[in-house]
N, C-alpha and C. Protein backbone atom coordinates (compact mmCIF):
# COMPACT_ATOMS: atom_id res chain seq x y z
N UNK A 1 16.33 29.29 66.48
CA UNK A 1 15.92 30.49 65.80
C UNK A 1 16.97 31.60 65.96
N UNK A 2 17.76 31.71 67.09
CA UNK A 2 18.56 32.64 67.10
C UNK A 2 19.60 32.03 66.68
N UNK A 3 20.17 31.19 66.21
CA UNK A 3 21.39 30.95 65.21
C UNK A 3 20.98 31.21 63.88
N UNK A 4 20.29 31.40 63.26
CA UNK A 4 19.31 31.69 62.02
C UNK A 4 20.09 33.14 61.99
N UNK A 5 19.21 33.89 62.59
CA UNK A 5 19.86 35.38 62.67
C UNK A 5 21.38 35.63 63.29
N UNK A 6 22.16 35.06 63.49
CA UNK A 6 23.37 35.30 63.39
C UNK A 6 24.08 34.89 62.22
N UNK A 7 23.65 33.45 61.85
CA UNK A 7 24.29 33.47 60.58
C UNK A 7 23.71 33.92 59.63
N UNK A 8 22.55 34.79 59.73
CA UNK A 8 21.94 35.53 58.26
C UNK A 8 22.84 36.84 58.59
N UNK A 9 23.05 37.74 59.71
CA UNK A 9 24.40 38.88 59.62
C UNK A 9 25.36 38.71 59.20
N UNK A 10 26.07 37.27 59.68
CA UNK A 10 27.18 36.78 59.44
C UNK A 10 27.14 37.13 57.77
N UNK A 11 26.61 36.14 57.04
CA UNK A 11 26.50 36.12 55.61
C UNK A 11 26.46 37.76 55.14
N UNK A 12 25.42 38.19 56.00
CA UNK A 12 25.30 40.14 55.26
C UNK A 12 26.77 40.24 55.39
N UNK A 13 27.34 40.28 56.72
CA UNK A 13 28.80 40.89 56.57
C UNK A 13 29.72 40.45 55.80
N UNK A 14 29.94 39.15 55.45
CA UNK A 14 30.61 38.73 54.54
C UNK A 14 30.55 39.34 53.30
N UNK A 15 29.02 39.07 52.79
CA UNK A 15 29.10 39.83 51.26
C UNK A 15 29.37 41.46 51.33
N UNK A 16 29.37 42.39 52.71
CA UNK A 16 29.08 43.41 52.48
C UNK A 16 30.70 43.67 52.58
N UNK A 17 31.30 42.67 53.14
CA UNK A 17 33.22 43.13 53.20
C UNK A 17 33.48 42.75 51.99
N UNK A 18 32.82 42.12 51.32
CA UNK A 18 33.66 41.71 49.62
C UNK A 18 33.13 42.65 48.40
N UNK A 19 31.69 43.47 48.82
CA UNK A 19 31.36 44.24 47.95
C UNK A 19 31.55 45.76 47.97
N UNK A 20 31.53 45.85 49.45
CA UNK A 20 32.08 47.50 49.26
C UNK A 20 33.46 48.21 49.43
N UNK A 21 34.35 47.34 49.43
CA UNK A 21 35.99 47.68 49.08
C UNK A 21 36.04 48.21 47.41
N UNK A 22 35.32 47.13 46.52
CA UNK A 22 35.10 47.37 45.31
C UNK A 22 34.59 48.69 44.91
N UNK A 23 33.91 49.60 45.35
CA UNK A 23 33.18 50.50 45.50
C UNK A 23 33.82 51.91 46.02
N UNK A 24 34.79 51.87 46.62
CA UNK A 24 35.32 52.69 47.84
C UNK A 24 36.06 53.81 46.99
N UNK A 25 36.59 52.73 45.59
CA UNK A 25 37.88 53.56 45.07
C UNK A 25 36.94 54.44 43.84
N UNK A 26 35.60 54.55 43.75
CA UNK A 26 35.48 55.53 43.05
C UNK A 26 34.61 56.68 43.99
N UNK A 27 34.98 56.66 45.18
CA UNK A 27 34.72 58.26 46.31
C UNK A 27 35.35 59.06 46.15
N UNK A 28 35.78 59.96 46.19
CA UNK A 28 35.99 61.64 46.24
C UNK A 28 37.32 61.46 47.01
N UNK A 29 38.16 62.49 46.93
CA UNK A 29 39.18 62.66 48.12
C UNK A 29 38.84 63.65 48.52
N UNK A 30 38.86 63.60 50.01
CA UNK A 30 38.05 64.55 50.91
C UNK A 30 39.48 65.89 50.77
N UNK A 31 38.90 67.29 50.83
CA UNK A 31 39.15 68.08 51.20
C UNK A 31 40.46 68.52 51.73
N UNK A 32 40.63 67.59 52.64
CA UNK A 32 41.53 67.88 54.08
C UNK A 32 42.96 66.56 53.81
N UNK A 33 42.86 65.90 52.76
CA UNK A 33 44.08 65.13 52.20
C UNK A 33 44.80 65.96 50.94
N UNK A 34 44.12 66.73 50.62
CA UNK A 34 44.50 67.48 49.71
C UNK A 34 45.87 68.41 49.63
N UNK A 35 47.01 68.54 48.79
CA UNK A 35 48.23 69.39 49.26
C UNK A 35 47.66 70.71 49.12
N UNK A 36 48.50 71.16 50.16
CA UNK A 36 47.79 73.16 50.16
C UNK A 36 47.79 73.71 48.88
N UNK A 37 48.79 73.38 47.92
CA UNK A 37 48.72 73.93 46.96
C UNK A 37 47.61 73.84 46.23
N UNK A 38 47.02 72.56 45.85
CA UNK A 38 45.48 72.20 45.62
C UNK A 38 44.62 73.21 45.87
N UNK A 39 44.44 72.95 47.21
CA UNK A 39 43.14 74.44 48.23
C UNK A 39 43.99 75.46 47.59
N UNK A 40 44.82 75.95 47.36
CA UNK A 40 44.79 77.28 46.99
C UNK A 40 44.62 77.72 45.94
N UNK A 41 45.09 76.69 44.96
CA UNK A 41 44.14 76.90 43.57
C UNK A 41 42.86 77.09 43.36
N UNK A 42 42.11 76.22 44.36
CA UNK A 42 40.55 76.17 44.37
C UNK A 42 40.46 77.63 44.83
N UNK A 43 40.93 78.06 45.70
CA UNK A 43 40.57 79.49 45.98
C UNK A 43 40.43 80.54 45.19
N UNK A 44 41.81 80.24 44.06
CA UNK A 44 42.28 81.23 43.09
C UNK A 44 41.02 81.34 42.06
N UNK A 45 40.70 79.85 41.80
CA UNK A 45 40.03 79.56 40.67
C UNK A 45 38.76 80.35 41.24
N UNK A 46 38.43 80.55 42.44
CA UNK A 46 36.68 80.82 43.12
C UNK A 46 36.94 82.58 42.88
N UNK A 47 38.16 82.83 43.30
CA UNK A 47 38.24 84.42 43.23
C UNK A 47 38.10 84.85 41.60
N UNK A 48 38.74 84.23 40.64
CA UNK A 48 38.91 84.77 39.44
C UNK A 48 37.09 84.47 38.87
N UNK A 49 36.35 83.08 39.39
CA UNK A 49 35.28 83.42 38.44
C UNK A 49 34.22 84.67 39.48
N UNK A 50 34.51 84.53 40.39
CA UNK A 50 33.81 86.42 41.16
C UNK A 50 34.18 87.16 40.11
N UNK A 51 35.18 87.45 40.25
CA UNK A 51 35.88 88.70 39.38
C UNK A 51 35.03 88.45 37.94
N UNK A 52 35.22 87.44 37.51
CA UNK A 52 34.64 87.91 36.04
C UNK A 52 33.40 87.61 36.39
N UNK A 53 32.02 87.05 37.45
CA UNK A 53 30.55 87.83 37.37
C UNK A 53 30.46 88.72 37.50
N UNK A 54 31.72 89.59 38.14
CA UNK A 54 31.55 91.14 38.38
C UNK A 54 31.52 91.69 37.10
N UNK A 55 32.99 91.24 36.58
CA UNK A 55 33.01 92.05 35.22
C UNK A 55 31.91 92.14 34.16
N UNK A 56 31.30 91.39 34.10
CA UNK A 56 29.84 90.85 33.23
C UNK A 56 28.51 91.59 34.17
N UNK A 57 28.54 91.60 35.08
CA UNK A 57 27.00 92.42 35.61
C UNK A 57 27.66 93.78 35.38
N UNK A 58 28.80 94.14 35.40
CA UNK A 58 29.08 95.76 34.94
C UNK A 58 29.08 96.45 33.54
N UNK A 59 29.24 95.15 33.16
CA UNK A 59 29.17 95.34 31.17
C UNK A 59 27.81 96.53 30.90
N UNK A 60 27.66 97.18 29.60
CA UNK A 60 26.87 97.78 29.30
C UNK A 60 26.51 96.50 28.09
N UNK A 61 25.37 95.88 28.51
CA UNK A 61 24.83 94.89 27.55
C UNK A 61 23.97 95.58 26.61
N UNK A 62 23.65 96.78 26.50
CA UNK A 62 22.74 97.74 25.49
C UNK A 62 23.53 97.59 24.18
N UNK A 63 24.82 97.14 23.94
CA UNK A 63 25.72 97.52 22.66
C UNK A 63 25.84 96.09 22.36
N UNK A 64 25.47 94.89 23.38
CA UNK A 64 26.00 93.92 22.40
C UNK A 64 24.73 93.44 21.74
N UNK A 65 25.31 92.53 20.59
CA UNK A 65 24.49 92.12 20.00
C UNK A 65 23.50 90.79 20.82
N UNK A 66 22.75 89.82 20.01
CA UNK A 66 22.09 89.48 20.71
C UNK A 66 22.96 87.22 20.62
N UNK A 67 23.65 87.03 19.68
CA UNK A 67 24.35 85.88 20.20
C UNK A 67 25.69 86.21 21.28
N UNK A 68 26.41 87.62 21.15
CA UNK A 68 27.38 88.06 22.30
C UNK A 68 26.42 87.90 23.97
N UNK A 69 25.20 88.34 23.99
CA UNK A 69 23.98 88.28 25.18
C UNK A 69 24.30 86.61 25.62
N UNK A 70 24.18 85.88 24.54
CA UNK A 70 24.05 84.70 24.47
C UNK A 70 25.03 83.67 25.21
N UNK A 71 26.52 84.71 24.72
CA UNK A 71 27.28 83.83 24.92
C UNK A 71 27.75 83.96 26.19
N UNK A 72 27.16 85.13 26.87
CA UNK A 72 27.58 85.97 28.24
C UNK A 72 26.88 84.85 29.08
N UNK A 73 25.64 84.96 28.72
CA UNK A 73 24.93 84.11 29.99
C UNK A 73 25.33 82.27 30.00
N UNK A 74 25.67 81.62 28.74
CA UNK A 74 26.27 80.14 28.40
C UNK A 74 27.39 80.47 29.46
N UNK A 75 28.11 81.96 29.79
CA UNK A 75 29.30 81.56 30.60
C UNK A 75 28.62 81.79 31.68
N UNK A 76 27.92 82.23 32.33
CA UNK A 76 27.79 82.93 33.91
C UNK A 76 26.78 81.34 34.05
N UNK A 77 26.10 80.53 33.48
CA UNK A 77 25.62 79.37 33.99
C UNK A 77 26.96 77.96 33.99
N UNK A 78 27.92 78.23 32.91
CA UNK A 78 29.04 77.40 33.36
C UNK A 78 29.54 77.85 34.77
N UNK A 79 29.68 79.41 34.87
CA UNK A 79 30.56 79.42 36.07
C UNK A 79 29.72 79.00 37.55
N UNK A 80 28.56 79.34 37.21
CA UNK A 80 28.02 79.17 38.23
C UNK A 80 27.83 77.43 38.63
N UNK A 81 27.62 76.41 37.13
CA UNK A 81 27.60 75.43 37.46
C UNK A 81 28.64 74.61 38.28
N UNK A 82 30.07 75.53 37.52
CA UNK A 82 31.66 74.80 38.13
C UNK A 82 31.43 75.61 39.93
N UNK A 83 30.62 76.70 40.21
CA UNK A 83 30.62 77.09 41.84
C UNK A 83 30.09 75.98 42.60
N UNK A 84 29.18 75.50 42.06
CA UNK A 84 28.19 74.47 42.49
C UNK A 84 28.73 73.43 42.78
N UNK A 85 29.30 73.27 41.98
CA UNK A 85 29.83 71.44 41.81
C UNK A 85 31.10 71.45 43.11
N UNK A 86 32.47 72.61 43.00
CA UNK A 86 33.03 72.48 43.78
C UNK A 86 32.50 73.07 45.39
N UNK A 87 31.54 73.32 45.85
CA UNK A 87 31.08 73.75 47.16
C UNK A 87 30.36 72.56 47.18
N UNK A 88 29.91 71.36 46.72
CA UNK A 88 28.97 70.36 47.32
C UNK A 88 29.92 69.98 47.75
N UNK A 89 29.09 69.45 49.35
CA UNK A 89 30.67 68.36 50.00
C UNK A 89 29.76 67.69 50.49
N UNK A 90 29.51 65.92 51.03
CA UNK A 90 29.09 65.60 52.35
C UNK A 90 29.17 64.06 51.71
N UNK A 91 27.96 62.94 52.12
CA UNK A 91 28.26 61.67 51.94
C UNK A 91 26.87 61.14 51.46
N UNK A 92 27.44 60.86 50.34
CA UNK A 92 26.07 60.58 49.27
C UNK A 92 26.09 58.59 49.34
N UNK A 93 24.51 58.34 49.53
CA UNK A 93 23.92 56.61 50.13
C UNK A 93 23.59 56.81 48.65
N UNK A 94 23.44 55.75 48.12
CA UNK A 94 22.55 55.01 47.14
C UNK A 94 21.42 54.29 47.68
N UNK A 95 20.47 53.61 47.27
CA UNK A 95 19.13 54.18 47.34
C UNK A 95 19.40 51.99 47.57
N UNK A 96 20.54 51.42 47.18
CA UNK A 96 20.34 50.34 47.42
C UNK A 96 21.42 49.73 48.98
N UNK A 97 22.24 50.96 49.19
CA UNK A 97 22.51 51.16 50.29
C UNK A 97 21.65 51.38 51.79
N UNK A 98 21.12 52.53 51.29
CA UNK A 98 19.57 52.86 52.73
C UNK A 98 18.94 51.50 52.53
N UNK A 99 18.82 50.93 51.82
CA UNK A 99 17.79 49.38 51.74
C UNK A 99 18.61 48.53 52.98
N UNK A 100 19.45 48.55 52.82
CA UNK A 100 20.31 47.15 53.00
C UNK A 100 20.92 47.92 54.44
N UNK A 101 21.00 49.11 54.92
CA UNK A 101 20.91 49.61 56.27
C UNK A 101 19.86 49.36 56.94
N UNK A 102 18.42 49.51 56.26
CA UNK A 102 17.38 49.12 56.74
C UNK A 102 17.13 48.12 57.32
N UNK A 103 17.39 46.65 56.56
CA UNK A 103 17.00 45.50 56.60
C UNK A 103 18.03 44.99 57.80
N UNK A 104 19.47 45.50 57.77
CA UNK A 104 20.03 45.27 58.43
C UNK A 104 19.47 45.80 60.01
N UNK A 105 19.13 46.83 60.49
CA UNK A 105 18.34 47.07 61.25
C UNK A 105 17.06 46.18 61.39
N UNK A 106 16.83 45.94 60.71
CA UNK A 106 15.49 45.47 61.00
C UNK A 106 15.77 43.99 61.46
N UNK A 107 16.81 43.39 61.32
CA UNK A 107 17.44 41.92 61.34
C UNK A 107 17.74 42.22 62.61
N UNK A 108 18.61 43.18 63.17
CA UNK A 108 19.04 43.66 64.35
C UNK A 108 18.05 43.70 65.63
N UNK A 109 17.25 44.49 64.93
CA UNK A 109 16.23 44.50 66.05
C UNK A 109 15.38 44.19 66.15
């Protein structure tokens, strides 16, 4: 019975070294491989869209019309969406990943 469960890991590890190399090359490049020049663009780019929510909450919106209203806020939810997107950082599982951590645990112990 306990050769059963070694070669049922065995087998997990096998398929899990041939399937997640395949997988690897569409992750993110972290942060910290990045050339400085990179990060400092990101910076530039974070300072300039401040600057223009500033410029837009200072606007006198009483004079514009009502698709100019329109087109103000289509930008302040892009900018805010592009804030969003570049401040998420961390390490995202798929849902068939946590499975297969599970089971693996559960084989384990």
């Amino acid at each position: 019975m306990h050769v059963k469960n070694i070669i049922r890991v065995a087998v997990f590890a096998v398929v899990m070294a041939i399937t997640l190399p395949a997988r690897a090359n569409t992750m993110a490049i972290p942060d910290s491989t990045l050339p400085n020049s990179a990060a400092g663009t990101k910076e530039e780019r974070g300072q300039q869209m401040l600057n223009r929510l500033e410029e837009i909450r200072s606007m006198d919106k009483s004079t514009l019309t009502r698709e100019q209203k329109k087109e103000l806020r289509k930008e302040v939810k892009a900018i805010r969406k592009e804030a969003k997107r570049d401040e998420i950082k961390g390490i995202y599982l798929s849902i068939g990943a946590v499975i297969i951590i599970v089971l693996l645990l559960i084989l384990i112990l």
